[in-house]
Every structure is written in C-alpha cells, then in structure tokens.
PDB file of N, CA and C in Angstrom:
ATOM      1  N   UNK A   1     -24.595 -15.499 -12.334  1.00  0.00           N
ATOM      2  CA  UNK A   1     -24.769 -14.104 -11.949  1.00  0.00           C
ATOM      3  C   UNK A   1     -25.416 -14.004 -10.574  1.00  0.00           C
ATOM      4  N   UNK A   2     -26.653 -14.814 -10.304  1.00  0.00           N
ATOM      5  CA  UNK A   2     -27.190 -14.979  -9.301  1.00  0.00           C
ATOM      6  C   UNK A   2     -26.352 -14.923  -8.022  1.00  0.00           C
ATOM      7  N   UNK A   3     -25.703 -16.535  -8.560  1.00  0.00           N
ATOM      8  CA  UNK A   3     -25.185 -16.959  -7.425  1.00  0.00           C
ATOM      9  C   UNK A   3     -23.338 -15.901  -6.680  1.00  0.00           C
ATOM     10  N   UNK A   4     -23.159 -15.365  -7.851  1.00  0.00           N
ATOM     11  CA  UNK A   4     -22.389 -14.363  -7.296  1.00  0.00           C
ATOM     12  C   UNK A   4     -22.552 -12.920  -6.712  1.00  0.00           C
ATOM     13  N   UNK A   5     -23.687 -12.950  -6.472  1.00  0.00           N
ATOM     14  CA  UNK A   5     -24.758 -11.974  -5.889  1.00  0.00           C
ATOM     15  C   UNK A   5     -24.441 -12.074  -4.326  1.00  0.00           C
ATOM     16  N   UNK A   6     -25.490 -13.397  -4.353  1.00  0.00           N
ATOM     17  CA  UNK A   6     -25.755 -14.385  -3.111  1.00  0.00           C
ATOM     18  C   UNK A   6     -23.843 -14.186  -2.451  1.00  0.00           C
ATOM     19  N   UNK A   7     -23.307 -14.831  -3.601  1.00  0.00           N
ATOM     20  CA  UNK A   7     -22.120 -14.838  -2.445  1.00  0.00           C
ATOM     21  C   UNK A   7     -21.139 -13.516  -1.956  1.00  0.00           C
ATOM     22  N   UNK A   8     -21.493 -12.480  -2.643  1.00  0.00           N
ATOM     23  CA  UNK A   8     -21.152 -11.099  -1.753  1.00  0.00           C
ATOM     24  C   UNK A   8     -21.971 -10.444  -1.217  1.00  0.00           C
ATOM     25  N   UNK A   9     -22.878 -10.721  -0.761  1.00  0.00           N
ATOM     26  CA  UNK A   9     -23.447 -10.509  -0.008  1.00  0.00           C
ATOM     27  C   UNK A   9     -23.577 -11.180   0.789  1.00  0.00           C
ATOM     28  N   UNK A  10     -23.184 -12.447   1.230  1.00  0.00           N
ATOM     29  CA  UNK A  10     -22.915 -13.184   2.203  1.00  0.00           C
ATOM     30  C   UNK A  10     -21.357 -13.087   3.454  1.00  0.00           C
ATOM     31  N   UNK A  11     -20.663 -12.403   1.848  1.00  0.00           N
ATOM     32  CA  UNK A  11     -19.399 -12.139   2.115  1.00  0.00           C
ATOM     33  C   UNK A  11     -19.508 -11.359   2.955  1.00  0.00           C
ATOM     34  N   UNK A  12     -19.846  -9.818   2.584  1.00  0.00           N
ATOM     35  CA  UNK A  12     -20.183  -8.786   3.276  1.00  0.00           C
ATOM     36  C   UNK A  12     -20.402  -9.014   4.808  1.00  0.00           C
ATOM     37  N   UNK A  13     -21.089  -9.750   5.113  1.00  0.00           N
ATOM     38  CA  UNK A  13     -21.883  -9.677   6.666  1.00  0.00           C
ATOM     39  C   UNK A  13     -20.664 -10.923   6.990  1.00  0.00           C
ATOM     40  N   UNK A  14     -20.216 -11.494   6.875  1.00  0.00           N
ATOM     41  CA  UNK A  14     -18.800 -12.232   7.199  1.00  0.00           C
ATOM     42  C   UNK A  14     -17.412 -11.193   7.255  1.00  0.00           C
ATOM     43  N   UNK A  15     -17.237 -10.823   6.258  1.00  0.00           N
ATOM     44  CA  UNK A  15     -15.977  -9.613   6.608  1.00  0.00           C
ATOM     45  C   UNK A  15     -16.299  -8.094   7.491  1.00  0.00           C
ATOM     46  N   UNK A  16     -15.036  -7.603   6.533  1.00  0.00           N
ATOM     47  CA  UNK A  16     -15.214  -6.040   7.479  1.00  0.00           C
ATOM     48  C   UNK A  16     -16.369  -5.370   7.018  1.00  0.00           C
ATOM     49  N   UNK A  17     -16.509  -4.510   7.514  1.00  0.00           N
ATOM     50  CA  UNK A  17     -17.871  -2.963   7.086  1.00  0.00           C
ATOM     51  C   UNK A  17     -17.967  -2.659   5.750  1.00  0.00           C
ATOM     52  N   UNK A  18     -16.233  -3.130   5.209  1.00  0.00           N
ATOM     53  CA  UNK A  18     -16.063  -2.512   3.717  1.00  0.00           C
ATOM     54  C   UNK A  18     -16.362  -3.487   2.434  1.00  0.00           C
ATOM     55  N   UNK A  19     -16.562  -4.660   3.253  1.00  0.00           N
ATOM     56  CA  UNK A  19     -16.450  -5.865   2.232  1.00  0.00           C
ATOM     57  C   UNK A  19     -15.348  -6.923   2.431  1.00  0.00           C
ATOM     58  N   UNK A  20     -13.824  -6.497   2.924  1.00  0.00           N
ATOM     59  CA  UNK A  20     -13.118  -6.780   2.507  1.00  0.00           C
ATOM     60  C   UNK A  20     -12.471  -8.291   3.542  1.00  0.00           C
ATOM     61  N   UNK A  21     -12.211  -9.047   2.569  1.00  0.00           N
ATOM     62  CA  UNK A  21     -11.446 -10.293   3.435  1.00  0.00           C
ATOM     63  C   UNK A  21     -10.495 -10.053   5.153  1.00  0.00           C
ATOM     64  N   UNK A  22     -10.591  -9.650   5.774  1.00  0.00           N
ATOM     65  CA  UNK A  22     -10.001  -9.313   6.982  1.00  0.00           C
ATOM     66  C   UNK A  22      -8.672  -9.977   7.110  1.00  0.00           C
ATOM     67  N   UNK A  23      -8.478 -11.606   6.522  1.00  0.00           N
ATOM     68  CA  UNK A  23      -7.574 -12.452   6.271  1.00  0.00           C
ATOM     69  C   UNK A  23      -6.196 -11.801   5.040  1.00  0.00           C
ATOM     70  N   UNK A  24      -7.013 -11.396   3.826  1.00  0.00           N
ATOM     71  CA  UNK A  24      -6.099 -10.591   3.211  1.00  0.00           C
ATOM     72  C   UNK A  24      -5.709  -9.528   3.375  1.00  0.00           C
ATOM     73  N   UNK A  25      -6.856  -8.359   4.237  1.00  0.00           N
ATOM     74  CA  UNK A  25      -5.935  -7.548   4.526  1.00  0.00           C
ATOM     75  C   UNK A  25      -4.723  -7.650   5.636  1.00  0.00           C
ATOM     76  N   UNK A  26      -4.753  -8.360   6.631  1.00  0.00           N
ATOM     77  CA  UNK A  26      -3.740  -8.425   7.168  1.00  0.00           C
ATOM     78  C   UNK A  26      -2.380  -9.125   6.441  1.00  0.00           C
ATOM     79  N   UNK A  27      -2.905 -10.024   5.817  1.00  0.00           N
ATOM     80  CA  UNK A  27      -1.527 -10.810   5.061  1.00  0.00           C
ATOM     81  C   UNK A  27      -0.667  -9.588   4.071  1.00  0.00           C
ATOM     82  N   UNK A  28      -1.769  -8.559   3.265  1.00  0.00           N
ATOM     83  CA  UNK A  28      -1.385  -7.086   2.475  1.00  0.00           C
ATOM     84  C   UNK A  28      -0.505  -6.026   3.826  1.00  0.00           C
ATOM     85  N   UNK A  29      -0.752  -6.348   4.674  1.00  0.00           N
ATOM     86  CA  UNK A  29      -0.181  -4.888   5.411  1.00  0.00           C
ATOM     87  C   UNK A  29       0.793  -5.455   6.262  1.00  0.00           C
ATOM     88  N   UNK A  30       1.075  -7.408   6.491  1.00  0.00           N
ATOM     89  CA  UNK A  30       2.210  -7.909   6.500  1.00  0.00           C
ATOM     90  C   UNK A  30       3.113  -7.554   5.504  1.00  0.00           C
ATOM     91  N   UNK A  31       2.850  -8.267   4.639  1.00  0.00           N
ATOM     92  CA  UNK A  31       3.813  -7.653   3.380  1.00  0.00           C
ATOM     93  C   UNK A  31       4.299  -6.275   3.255  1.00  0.00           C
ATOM     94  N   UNK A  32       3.364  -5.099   3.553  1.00  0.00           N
ATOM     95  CA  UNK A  32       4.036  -3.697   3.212  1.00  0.00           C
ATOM     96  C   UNK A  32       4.618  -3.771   4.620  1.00  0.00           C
ATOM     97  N   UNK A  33       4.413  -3.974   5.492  1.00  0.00           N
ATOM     98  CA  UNK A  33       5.355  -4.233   6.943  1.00  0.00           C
ATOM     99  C   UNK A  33       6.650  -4.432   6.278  1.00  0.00           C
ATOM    100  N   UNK A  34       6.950  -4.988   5.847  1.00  0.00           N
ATOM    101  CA  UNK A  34       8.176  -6.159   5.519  1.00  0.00           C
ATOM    102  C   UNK A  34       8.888  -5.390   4.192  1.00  0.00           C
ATOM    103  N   UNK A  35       8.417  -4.988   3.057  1.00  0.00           N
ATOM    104  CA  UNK A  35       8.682  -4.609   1.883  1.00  0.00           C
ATOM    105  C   UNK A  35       9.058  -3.005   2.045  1.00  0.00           C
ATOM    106  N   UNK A  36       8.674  -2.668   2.987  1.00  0.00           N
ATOM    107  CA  UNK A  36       9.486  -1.084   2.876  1.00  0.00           C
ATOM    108  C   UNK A  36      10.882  -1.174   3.910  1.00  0.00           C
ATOM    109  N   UNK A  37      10.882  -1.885   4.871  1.00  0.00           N
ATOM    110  CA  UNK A  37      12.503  -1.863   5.474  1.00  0.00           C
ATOM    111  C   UNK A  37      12.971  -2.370   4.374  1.00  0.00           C
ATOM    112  N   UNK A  38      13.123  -3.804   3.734  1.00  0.00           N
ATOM    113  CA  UNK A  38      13.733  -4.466   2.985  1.00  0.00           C
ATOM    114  C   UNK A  38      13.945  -3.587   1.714  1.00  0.00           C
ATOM    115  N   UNK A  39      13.191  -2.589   1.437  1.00  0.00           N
ATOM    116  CA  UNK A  39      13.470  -2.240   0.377  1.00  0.00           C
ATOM    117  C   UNK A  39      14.787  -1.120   0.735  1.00  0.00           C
ATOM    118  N   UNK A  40      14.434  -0.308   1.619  1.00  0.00           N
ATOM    119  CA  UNK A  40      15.120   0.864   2.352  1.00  0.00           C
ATOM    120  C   UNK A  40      16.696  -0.027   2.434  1.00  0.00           C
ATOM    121  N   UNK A  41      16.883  -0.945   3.357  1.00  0.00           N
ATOM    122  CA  UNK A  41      18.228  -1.711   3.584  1.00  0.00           C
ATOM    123  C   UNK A  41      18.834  -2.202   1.872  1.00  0.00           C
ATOM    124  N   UNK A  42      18.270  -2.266   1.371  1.00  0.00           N
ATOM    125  CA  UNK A  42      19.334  -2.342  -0.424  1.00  0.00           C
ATOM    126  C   UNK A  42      19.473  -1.509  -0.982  1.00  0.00           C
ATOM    127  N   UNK A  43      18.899   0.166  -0.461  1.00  0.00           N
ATOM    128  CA  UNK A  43      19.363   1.354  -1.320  1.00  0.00           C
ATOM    129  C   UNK A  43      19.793   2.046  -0.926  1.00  0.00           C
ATOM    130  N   UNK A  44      21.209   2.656  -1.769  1.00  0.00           N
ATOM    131  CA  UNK A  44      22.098   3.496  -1.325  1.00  0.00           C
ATOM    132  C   UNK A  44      22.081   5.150  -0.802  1.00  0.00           C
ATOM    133  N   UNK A  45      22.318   5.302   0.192  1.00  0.00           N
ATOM    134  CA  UNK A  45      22.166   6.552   0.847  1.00  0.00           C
ATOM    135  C   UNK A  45      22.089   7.806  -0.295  1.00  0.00           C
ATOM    136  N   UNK A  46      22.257   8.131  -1.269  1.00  0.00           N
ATOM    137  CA  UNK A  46      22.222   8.466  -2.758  1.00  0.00           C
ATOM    138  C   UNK A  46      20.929   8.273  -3.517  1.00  0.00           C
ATOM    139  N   UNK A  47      20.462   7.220  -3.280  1.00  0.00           N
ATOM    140  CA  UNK A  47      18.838   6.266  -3.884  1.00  0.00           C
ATOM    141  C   UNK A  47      18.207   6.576  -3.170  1.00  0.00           C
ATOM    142  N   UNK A  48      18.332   7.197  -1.972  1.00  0.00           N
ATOM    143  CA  UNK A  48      17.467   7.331  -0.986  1.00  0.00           C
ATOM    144  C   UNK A  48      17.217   8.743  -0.983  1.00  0.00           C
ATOM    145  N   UNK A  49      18.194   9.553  -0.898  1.00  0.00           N
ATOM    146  CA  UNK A  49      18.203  10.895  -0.873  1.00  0.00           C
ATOM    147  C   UNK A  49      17.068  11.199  -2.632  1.00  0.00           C
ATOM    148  N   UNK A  50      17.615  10.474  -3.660  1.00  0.00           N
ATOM    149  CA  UNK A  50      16.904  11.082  -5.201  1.00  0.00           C
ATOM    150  C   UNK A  50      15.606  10.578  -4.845  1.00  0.00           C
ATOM    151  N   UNK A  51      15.519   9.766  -4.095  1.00  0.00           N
ATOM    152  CA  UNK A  51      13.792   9.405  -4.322  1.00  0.00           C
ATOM    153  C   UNK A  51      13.009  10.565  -2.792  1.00  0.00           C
ATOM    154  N   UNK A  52      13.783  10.325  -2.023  1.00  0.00           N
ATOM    155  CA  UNK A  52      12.954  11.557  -1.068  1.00  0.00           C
ATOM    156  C   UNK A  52      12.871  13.211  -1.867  1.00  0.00           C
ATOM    157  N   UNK A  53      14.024  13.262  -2.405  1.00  0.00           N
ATOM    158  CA  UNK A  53      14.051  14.635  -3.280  1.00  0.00           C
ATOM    159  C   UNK A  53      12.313  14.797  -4.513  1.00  0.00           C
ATOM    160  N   UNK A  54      12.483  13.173  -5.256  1.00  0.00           N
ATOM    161  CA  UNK A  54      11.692  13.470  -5.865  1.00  0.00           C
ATOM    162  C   UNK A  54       9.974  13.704  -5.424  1.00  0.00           C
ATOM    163  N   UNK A  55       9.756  12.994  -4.316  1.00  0.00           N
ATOM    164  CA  UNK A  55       8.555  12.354  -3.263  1.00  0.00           C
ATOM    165  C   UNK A  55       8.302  13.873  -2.648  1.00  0.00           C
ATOM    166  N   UNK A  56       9.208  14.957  -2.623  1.00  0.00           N
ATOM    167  CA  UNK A  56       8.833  15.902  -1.640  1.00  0.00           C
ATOM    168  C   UNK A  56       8.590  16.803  -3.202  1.00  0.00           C
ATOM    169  N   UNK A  57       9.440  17.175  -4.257  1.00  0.00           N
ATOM    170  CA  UNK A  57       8.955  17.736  -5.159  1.00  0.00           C
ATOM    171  C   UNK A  57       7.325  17.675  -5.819  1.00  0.00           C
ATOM    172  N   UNK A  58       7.021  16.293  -5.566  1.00  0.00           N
ATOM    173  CA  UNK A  58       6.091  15.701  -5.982  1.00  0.00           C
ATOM    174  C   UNK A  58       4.887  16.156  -5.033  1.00  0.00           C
ATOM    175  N   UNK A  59       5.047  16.405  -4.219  1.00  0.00           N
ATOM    176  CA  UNK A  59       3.661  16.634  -2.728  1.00  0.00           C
ATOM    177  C   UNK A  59       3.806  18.607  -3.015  1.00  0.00           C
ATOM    178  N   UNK A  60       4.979  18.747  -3.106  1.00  0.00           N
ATOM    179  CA  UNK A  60       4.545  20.304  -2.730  1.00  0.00           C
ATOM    180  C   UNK A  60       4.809  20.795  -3.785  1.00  0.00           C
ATOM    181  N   UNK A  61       5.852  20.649  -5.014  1.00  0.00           N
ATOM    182  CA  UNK A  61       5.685  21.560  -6.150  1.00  0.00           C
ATOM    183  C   UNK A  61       6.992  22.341  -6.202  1.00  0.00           C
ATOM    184  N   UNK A  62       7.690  22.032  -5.323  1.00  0.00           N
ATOM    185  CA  UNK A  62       8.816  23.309  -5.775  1.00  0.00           C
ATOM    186  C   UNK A  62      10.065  22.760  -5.449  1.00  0.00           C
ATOM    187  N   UNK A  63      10.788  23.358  -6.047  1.00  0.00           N
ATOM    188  CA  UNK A  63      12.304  23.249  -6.649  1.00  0.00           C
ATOM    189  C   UNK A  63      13.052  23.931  -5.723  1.00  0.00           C
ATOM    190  N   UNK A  64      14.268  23.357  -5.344  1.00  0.00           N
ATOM    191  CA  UNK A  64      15.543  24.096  -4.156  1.00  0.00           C
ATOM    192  C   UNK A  64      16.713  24.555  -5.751  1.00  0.00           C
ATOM    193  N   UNK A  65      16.001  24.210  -6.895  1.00  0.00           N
ATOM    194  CA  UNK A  65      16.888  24.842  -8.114  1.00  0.00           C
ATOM    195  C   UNK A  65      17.996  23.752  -8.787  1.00  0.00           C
ATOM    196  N   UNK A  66      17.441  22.809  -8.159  1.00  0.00           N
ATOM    197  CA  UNK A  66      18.753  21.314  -8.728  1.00  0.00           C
ATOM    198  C   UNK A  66      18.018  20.643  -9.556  1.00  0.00           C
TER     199      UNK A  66
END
C-alpha cells in the first residue's frame, strides 16, 4: 500500500500536471489519429450518413420526421 503511494507520487512530478504517462498519451491519440480515417474509409456512404443522422439526433434532440 505504502509503496504504491510512494510510487504515484513520484509518478506525478515525472509526468504531466494530471498524472498521466505523457508516453501513453501520445501512443492513445496516435491510435485515435489512425482509427477514425480507417474506420471512415470501410464505411459505406449510407453507414456514414445513419451514423451522422444518429450523432446529430443525439446532441440536439430533434427529428427531420424519418
């Protein structure tokens, strides 16, 4: 318990302001770099349109009645 004390708090003053590994976050925001074209380029102009349809229903609440 101690010693996992000791070591975030050691951590802390080694990483960012927030705590966080600086190493993983960049390797995390490589990946979403990479994982949203790739995802976009395998779905069909159709897959794309139902999920923006649903993504904008979803933020504001209202219906064009379809």
């Amino acid at each position: 318990m101690a010693a996992g004390v000791i070591d975030s708090i050691a951590f802390r003053e080694e990483g960012t302001a927030d705590g966080k590994n600086p190493a993983a976050v960049s390797l995390g925001r490589l990946g979403g770099l990479k994982g949203g074209p790739a995802r976009a380029a395998k779905l069909s102009a159709k897959q794309k349109s139902r999920i923006a349809k649903k993504a904008a229903l979803a933020r504001w609440g209202k219906s064009n009645g379809e």
